[in-house]
PDB file of N, CA and C in Angstrom:
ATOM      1  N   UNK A   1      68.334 -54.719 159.606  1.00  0.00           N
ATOM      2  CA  UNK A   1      69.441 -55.007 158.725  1.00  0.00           C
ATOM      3  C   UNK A   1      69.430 -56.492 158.418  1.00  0.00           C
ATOM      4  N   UNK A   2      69.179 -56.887 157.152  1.00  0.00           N
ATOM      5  CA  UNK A   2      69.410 -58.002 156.766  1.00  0.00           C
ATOM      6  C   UNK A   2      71.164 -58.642 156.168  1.00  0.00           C
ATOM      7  N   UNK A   3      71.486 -59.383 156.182  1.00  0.00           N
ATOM      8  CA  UNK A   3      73.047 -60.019 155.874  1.00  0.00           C
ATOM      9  C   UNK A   3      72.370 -61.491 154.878  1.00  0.00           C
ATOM     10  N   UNK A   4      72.807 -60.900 153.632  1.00  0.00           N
ATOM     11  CA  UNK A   4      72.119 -62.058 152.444  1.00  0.00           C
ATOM     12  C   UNK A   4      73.312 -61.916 151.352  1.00  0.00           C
ATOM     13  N   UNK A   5      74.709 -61.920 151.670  1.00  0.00           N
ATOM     14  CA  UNK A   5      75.658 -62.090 150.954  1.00  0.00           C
ATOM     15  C   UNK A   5      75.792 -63.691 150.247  1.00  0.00           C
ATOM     16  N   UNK A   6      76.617 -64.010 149.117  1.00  0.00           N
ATOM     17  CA  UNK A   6      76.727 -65.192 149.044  1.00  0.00           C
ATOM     18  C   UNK A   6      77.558 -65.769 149.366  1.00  0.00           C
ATOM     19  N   UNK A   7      77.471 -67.197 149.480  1.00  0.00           N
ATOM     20  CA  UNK A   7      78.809 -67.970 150.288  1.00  0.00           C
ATOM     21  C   UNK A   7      79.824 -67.609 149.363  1.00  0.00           C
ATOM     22  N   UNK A   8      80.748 -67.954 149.813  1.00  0.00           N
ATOM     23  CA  UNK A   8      82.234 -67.465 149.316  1.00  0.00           C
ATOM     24  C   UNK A   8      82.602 -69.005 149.637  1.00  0.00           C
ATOM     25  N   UNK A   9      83.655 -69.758 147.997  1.00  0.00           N
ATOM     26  CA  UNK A   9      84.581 -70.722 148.115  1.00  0.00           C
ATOM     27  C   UNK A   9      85.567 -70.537 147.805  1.00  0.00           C
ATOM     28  N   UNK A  10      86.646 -70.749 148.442  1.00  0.00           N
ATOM     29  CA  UNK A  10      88.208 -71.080 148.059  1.00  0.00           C
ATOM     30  C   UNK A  10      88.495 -71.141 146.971  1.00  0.00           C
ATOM     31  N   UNK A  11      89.100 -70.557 146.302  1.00  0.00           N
ATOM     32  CA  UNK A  11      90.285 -70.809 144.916  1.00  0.00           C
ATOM     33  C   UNK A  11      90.405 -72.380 145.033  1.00  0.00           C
ATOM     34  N   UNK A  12      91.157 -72.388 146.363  1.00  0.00           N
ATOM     35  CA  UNK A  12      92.168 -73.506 146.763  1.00  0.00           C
ATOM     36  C   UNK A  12      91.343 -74.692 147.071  1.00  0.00           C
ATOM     37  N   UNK A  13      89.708 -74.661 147.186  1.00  0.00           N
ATOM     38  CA  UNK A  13      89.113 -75.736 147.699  1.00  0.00           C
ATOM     39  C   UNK A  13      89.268 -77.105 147.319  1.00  0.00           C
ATOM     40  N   UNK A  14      89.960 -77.358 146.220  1.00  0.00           N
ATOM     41  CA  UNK A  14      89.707 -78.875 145.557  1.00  0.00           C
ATOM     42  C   UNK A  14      90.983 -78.928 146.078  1.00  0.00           C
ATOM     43  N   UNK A  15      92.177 -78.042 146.250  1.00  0.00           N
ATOM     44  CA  UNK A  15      93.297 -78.730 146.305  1.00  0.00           C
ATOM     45  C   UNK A  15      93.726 -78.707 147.605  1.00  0.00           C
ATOM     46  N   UNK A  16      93.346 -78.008 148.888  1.00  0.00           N
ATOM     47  CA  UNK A  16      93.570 -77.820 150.362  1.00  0.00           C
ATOM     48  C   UNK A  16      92.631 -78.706 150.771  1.00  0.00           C
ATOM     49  N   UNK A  17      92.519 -79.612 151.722  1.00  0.00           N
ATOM     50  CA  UNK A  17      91.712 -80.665 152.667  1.00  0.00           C
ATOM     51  C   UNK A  17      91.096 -79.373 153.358  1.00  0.00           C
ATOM     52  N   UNK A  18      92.119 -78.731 154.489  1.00  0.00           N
ATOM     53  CA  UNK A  18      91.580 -77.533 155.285  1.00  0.00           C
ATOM     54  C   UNK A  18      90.342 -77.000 154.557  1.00  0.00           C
ATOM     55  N   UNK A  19      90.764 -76.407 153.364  1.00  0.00           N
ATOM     56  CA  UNK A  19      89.691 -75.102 152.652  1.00  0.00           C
ATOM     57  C   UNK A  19      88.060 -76.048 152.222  1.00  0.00           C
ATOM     58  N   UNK A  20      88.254 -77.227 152.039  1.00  0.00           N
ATOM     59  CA  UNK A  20      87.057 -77.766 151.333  1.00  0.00           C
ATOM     60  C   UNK A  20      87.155 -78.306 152.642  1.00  0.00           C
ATOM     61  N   UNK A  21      87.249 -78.608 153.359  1.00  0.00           N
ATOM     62  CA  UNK A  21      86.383 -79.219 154.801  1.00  0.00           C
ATOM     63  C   UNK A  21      85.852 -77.812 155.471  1.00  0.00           C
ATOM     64  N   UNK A  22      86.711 -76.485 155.527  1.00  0.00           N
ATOM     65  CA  UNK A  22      85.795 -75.144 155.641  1.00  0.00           C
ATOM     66  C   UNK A  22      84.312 -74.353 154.826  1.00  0.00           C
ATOM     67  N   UNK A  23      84.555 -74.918 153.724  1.00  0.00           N
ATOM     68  CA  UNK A  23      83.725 -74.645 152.788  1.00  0.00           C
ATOM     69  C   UNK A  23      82.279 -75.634 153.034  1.00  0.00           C
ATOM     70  N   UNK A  24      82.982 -76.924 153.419  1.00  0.00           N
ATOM     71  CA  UNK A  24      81.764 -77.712 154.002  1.00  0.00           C
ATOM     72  C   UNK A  24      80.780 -77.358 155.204  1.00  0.00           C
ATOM     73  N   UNK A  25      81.579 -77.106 155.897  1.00  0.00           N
ATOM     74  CA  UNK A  25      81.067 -76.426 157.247  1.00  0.00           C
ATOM     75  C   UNK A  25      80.202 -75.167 157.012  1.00  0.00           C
ATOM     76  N   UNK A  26      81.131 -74.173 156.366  1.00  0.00           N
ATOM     77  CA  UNK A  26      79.943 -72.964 155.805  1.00  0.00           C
ATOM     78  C   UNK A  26      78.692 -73.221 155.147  1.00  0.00           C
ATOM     79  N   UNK A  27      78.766 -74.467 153.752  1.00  0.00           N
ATOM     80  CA  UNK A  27      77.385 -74.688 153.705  1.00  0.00           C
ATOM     81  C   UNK A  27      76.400 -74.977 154.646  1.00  0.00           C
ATOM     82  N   UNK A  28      77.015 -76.079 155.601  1.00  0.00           N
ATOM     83  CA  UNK A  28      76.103 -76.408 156.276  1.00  0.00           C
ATOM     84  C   UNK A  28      75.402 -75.474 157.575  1.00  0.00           C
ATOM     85  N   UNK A  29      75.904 -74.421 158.005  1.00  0.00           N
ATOM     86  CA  UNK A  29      75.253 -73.258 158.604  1.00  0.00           C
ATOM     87  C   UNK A  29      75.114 -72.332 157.913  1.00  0.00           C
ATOM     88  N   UNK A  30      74.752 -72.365 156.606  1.00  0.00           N
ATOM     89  CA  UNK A  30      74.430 -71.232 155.847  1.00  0.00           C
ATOM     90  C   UNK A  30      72.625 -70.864 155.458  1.00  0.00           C
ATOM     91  N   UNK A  31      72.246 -72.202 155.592  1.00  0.00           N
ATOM     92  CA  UNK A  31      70.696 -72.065 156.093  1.00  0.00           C
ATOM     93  C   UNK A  31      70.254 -71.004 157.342  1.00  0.00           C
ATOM     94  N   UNK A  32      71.036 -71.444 158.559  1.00  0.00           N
ATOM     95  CA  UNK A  32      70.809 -70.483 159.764  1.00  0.00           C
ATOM     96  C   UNK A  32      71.379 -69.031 160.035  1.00  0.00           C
ATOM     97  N   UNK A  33      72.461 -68.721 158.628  1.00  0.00           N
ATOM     98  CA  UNK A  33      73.146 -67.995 158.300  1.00  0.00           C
ATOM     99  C   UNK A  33      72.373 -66.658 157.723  1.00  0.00           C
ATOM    100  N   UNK A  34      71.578 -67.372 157.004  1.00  0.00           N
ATOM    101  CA  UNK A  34      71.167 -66.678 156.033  1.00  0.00           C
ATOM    102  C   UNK A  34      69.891 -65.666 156.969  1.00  0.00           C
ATOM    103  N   UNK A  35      69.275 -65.889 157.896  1.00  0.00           N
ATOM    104  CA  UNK A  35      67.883 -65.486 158.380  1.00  0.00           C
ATOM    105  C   UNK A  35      68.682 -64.034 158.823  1.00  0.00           C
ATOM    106  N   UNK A  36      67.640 -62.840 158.682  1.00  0.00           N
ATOM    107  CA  UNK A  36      67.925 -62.116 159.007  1.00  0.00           C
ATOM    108  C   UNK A  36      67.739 -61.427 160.214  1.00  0.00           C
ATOM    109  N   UNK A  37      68.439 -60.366 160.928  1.00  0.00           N
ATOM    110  CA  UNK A  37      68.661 -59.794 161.999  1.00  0.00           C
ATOM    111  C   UNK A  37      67.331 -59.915 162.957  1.00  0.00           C
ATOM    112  N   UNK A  38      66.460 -59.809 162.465  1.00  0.00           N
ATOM    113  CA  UNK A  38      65.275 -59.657 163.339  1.00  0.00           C
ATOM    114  C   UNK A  38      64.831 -60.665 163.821  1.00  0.00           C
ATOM    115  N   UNK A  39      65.171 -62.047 162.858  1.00  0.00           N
ATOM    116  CA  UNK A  39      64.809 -63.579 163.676  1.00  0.00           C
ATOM    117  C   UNK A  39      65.636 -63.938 164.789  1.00  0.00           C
ATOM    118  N   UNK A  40      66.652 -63.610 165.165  1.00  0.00           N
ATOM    119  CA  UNK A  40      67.311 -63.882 166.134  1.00  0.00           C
ATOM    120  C   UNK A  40      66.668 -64.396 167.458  1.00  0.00           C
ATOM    121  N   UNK A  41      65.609 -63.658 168.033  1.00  0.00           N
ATOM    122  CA  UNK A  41      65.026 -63.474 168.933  1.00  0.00           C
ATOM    123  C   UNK A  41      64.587 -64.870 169.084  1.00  0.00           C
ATOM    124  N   UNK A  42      64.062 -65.135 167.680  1.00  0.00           N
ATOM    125  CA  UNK A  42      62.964 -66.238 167.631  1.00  0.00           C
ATOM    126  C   UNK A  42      64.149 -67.817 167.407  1.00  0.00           C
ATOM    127  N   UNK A  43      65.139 -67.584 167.535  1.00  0.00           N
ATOM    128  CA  UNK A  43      66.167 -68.740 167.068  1.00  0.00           C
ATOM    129  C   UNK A  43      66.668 -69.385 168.142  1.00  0.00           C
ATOM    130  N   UNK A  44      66.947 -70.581 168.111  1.00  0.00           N
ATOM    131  CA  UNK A  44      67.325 -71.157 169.501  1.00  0.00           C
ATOM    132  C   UNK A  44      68.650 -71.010 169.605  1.00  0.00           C
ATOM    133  N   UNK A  45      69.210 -71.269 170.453  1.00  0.00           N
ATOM    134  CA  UNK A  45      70.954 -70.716 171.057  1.00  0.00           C
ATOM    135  C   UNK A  45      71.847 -71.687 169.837  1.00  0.00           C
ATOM    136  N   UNK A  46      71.278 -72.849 169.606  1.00  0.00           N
ATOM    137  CA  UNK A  46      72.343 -73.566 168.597  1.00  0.00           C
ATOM    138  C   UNK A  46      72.518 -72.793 167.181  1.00  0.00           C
ATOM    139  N   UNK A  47      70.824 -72.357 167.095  1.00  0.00           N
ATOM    140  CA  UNK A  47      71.011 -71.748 165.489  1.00  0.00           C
ATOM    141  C   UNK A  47      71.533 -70.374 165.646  1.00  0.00           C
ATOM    142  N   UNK A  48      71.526 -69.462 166.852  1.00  0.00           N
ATOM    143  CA  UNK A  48      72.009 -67.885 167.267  1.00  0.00           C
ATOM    144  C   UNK A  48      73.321 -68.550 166.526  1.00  0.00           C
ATOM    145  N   UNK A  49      74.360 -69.674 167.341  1.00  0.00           N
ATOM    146  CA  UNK A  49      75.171 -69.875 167.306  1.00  0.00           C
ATOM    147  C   UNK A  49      76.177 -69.828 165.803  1.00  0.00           C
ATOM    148  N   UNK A  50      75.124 -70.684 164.785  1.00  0.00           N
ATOM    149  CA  UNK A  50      75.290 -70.775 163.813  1.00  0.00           C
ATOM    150  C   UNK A  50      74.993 -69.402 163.071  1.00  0.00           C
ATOM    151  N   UNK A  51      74.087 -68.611 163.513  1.00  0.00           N
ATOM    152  CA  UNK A  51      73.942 -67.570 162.252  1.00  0.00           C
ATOM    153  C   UNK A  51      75.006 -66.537 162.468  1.00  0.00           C
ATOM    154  N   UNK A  52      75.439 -66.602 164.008  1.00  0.00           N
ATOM    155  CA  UNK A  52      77.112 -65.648 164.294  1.00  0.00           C
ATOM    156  C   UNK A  52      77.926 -66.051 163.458  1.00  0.00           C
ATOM    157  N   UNK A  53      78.266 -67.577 163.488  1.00  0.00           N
ATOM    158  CA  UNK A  53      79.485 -68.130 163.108  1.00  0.00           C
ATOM    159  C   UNK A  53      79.380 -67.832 161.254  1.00  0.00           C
ATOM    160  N   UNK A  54      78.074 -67.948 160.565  1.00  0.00           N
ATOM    161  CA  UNK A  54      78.330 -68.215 159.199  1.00  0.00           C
ATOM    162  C   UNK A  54      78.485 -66.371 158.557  1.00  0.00           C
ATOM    163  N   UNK A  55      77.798 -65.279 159.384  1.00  0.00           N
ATOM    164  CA  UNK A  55      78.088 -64.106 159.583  1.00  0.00           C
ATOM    165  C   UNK A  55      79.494 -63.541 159.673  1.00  0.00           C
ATOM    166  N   UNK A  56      79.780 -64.104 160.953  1.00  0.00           N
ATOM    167  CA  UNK A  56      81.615 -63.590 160.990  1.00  0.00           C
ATOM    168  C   UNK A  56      82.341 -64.149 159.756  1.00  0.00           C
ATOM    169  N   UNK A  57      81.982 -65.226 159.267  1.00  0.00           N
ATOM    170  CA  UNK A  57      82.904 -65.624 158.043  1.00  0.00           C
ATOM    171  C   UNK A  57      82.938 -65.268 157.009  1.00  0.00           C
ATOM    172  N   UNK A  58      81.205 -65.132 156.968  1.00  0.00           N
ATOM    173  CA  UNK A  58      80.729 -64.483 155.307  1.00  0.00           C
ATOM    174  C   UNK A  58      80.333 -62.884 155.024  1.00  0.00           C
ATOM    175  N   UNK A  59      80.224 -62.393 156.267  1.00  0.00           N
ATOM    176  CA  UNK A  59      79.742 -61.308 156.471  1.00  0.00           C
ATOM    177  C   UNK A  59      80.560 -59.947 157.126  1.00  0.00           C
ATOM    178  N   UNK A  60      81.924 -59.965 157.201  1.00  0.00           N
ATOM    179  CA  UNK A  60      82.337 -59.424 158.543  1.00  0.00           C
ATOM    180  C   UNK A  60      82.158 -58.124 158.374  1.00  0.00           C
ATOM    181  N   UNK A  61      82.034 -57.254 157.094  1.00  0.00           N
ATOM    182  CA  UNK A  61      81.881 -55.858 157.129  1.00  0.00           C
ATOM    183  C   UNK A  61      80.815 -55.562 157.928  1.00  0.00           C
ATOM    184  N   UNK A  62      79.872 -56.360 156.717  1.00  0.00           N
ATOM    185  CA  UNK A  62      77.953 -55.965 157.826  1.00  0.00           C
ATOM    186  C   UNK A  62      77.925 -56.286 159.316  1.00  0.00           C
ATOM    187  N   UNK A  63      78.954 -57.646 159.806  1.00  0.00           N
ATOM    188  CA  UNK A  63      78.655 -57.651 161.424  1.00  0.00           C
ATOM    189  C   UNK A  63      79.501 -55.929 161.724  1.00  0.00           C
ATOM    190  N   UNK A  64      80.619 -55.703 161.541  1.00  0.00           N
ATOM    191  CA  UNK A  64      81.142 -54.524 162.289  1.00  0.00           C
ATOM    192  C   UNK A  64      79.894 -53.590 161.808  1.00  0.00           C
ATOM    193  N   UNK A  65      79.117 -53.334 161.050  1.00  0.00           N
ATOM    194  CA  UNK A  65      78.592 -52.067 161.289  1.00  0.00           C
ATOM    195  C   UNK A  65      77.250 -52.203 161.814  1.00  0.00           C
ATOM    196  N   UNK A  66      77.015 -53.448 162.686  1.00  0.00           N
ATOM    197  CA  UNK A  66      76.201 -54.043 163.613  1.00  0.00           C
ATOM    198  C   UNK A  66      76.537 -54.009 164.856  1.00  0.00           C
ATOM    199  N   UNK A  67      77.796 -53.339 165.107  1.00  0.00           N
ATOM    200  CA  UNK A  67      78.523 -52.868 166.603  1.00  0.00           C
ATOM    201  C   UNK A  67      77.797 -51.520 166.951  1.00  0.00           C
ATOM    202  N   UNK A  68      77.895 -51.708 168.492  1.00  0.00           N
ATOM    203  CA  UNK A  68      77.080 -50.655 168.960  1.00  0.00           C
ATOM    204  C   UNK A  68      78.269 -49.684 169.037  1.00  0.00           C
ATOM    205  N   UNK A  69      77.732 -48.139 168.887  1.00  0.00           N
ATOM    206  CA  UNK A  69      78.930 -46.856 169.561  1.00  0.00           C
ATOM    207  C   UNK A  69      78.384 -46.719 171.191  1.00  0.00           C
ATOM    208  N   UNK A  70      79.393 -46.727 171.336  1.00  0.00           N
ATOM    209  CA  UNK A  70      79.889 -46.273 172.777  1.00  0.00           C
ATOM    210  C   UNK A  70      80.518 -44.839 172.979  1.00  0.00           C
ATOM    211  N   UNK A  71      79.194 -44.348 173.256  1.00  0.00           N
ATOM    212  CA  UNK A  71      79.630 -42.622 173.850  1.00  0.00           C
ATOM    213  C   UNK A  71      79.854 -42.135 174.856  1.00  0.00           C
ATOM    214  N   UNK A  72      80.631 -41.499 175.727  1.00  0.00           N
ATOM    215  CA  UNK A  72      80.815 -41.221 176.920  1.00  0.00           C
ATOM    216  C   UNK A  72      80.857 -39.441 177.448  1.00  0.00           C
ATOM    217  N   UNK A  73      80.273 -39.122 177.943  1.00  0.00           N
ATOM    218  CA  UNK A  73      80.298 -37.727 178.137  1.00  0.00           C
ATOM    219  C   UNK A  73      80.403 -37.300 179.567  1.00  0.00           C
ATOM    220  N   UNK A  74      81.280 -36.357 179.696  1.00  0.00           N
ATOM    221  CA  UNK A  74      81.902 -35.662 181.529  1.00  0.00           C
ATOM    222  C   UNK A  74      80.779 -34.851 181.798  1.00  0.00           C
ATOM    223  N   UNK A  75      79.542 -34.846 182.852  1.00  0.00           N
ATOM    224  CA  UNK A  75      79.164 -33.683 183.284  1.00  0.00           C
ATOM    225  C   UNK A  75      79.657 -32.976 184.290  1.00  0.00           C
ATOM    226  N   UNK A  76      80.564 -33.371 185.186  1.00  0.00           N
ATOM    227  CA  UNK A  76      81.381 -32.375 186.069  1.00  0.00           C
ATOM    228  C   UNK A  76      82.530 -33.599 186.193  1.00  0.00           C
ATOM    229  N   UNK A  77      83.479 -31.975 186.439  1.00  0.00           N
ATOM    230  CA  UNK A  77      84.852 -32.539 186.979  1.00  0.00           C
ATOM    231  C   UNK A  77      85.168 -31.557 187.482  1.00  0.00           C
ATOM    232  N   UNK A  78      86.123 -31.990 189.384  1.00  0.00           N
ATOM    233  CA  UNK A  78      86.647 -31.368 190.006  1.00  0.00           C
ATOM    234  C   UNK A  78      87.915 -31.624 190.490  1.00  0.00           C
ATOM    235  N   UNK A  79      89.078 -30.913 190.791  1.00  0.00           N
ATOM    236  CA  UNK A  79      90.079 -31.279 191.312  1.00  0.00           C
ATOM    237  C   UNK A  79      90.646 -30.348 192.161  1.00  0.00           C
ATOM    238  N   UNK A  80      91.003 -30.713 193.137  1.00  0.00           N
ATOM    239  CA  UNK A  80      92.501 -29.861 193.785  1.00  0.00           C
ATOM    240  C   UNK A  80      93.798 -30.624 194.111  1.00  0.00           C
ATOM    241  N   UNK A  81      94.757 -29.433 194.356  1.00  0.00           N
ATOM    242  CA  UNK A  81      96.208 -30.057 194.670  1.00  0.00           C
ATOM    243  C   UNK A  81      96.963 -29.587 195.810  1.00  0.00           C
ATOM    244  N   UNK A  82      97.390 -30.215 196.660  1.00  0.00           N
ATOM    245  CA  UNK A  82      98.129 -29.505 197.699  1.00  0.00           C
ATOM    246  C   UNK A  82      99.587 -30.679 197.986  1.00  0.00           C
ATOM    247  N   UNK A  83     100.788 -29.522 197.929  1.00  0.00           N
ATOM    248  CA  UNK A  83     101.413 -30.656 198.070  1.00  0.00           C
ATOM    249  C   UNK A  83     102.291 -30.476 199.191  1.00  0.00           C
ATOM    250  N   UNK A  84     102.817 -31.278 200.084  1.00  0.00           N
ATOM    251  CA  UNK A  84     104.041 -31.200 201.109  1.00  0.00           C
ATOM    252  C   UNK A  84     105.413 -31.180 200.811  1.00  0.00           C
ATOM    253  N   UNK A  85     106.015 -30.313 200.862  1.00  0.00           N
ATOM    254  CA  UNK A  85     107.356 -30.485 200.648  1.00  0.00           C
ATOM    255  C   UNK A  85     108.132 -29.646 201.809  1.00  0.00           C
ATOM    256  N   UNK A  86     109.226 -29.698 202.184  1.00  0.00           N
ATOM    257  CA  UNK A  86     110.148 -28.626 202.394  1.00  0.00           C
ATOM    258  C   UNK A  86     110.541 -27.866 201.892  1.00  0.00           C
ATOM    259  N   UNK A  87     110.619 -26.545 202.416  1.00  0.00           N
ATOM    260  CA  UNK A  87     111.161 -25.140 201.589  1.00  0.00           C
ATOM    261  C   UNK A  87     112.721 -25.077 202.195  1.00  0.00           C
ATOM    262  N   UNK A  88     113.075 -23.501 202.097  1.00  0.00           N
ATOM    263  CA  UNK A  88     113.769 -22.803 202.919  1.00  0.00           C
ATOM    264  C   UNK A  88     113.271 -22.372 204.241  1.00  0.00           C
ATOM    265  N   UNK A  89     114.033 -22.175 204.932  1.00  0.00           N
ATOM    266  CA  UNK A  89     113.813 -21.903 206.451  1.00  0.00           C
ATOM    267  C   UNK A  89     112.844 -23.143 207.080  1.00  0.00           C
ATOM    268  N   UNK A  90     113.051 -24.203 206.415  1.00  0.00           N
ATOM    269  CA  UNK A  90     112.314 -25.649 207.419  1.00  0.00           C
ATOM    270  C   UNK A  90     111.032 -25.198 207.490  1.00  0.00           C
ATOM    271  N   UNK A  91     110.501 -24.552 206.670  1.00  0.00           N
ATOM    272  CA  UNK A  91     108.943 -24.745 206.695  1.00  0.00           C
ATOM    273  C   UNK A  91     108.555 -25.661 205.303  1.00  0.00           C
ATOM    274  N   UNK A  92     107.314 -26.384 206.256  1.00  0.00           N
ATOM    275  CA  UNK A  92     106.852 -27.367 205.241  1.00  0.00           C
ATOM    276  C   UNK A  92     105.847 -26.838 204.124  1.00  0.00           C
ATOM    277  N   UNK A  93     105.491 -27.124 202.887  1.00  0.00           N
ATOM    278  CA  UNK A  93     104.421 -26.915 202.070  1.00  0.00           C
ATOM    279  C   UNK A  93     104.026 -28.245 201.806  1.00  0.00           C
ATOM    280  N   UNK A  94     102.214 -28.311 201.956  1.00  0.00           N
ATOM    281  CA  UNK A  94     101.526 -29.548 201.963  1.00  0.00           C
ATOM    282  C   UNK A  94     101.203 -29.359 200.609  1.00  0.00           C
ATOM    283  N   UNK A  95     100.890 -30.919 200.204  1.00  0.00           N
ATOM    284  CA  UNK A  95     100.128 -30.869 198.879  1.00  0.00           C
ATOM    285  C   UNK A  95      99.000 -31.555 198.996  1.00  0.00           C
ATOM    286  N   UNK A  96      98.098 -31.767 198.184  1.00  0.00           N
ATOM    287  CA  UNK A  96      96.806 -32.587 198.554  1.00  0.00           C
ATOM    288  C   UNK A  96      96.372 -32.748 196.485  1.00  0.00           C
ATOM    289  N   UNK A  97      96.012 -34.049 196.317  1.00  0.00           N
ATOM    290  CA  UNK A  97      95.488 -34.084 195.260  1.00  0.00           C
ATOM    291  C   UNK A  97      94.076 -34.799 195.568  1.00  0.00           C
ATOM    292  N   UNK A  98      93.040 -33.877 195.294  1.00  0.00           N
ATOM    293  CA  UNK A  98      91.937 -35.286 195.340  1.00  0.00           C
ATOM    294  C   UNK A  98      91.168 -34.634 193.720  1.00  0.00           C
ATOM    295  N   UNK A  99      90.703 -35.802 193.460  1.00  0.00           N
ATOM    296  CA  UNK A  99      89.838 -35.726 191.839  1.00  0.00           C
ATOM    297  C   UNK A  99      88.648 -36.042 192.386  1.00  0.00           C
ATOM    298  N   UNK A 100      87.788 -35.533 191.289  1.00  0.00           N
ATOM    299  CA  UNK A 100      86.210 -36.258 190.839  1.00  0.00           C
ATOM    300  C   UNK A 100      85.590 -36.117 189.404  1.00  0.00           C
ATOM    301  N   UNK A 101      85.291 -36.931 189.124  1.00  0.00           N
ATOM    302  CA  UNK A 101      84.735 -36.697 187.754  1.00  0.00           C
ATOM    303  C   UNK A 101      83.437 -37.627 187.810  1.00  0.00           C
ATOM    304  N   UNK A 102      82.637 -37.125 187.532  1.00  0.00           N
ATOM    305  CA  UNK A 102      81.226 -37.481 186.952  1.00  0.00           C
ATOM    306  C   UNK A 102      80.922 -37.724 185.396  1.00  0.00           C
ATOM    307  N   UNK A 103      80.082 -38.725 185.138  1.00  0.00           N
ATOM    308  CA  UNK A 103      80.123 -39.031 183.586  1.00  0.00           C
ATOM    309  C   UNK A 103      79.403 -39.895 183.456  1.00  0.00           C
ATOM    310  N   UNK A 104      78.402 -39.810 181.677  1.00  0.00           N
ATOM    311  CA  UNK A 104      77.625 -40.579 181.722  1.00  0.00           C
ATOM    312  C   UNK A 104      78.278 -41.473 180.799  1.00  0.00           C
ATOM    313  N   UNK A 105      77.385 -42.553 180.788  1.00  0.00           N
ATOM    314  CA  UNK A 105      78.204 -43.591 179.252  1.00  0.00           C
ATOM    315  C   UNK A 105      76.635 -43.846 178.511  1.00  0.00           C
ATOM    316  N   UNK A 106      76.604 -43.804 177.396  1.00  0.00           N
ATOM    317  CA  UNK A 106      75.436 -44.238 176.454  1.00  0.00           C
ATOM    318  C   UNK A 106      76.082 -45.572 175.560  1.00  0.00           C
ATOM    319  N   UNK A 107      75.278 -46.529 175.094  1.00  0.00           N
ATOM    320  CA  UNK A 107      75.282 -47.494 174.384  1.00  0.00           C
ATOM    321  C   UNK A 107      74.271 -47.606 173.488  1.00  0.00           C
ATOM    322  N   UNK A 108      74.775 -47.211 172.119  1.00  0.00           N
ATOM    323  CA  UNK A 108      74.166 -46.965 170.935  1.00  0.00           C
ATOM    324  C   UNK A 108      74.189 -48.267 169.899  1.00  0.00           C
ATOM    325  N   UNK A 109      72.860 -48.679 169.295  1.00  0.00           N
ATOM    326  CA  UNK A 109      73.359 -49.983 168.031  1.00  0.00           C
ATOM    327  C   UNK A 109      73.091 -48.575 166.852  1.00  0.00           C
ATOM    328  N   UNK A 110      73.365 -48.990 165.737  1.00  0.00           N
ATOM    329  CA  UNK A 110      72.886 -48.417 164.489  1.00  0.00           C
ATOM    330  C   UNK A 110      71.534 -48.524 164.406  1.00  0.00           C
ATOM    331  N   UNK A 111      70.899 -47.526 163.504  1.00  0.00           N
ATOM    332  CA  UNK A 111      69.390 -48.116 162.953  1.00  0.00           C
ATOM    333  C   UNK A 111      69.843 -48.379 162.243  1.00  0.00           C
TER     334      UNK A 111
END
């Protein structure tokens, strides 16, 4: 998956300090911004840094559908219950709860 959207500027940039000092900043990691998914590997932690940051800003649909699914599935589950109480005629009834559940979890990215 490549992320090759274009920068996006402010309406407001000439007239907000904030928006054109943001807009500045985006150009300037928009070089490291721009490389796509597969260079990562090959990028050093400052530019990883930068191609997240100009991504989350410019990109945020394509990062969410760059989230992995998280599937989880039960292969057994067991339980019982026993409980203590008092009845009539002063006899007691016990209770007991114990659980178990077994389960796998998978961690999926998109192709």
């Amino acid at each position: 998956m490549q992320l090759t959207e274009g920068t996006v500027t402010s309406s407001r940039a000439q007239s907000v300090p904030a928006d054109r000092q943001r807009d500045e900043v985006m150009k300037c990691l928009e070089s490291a911004g721009r490389r796509p998914v597969a260079e990562l590997s090959d990028m050093s932690d400052a530019e990883r840094c930068k191609w997240l940051f100009w991504n989350l800003h410019q990109n945020l649909d394509a990062m969410r559908q760059m989230e992995p699914a998280l599937q989880a599935r039960v292969n057994s589950m067991q339980y019982s219950v026993l409980d203590e109480s008092r009845v009539t005629d002063q006899r007691e009834l016990s209770k007991r709860l114990d659980l178990e559940c077994r389960w796998t979890m998978e961690l999926r990215f998109p192709d």
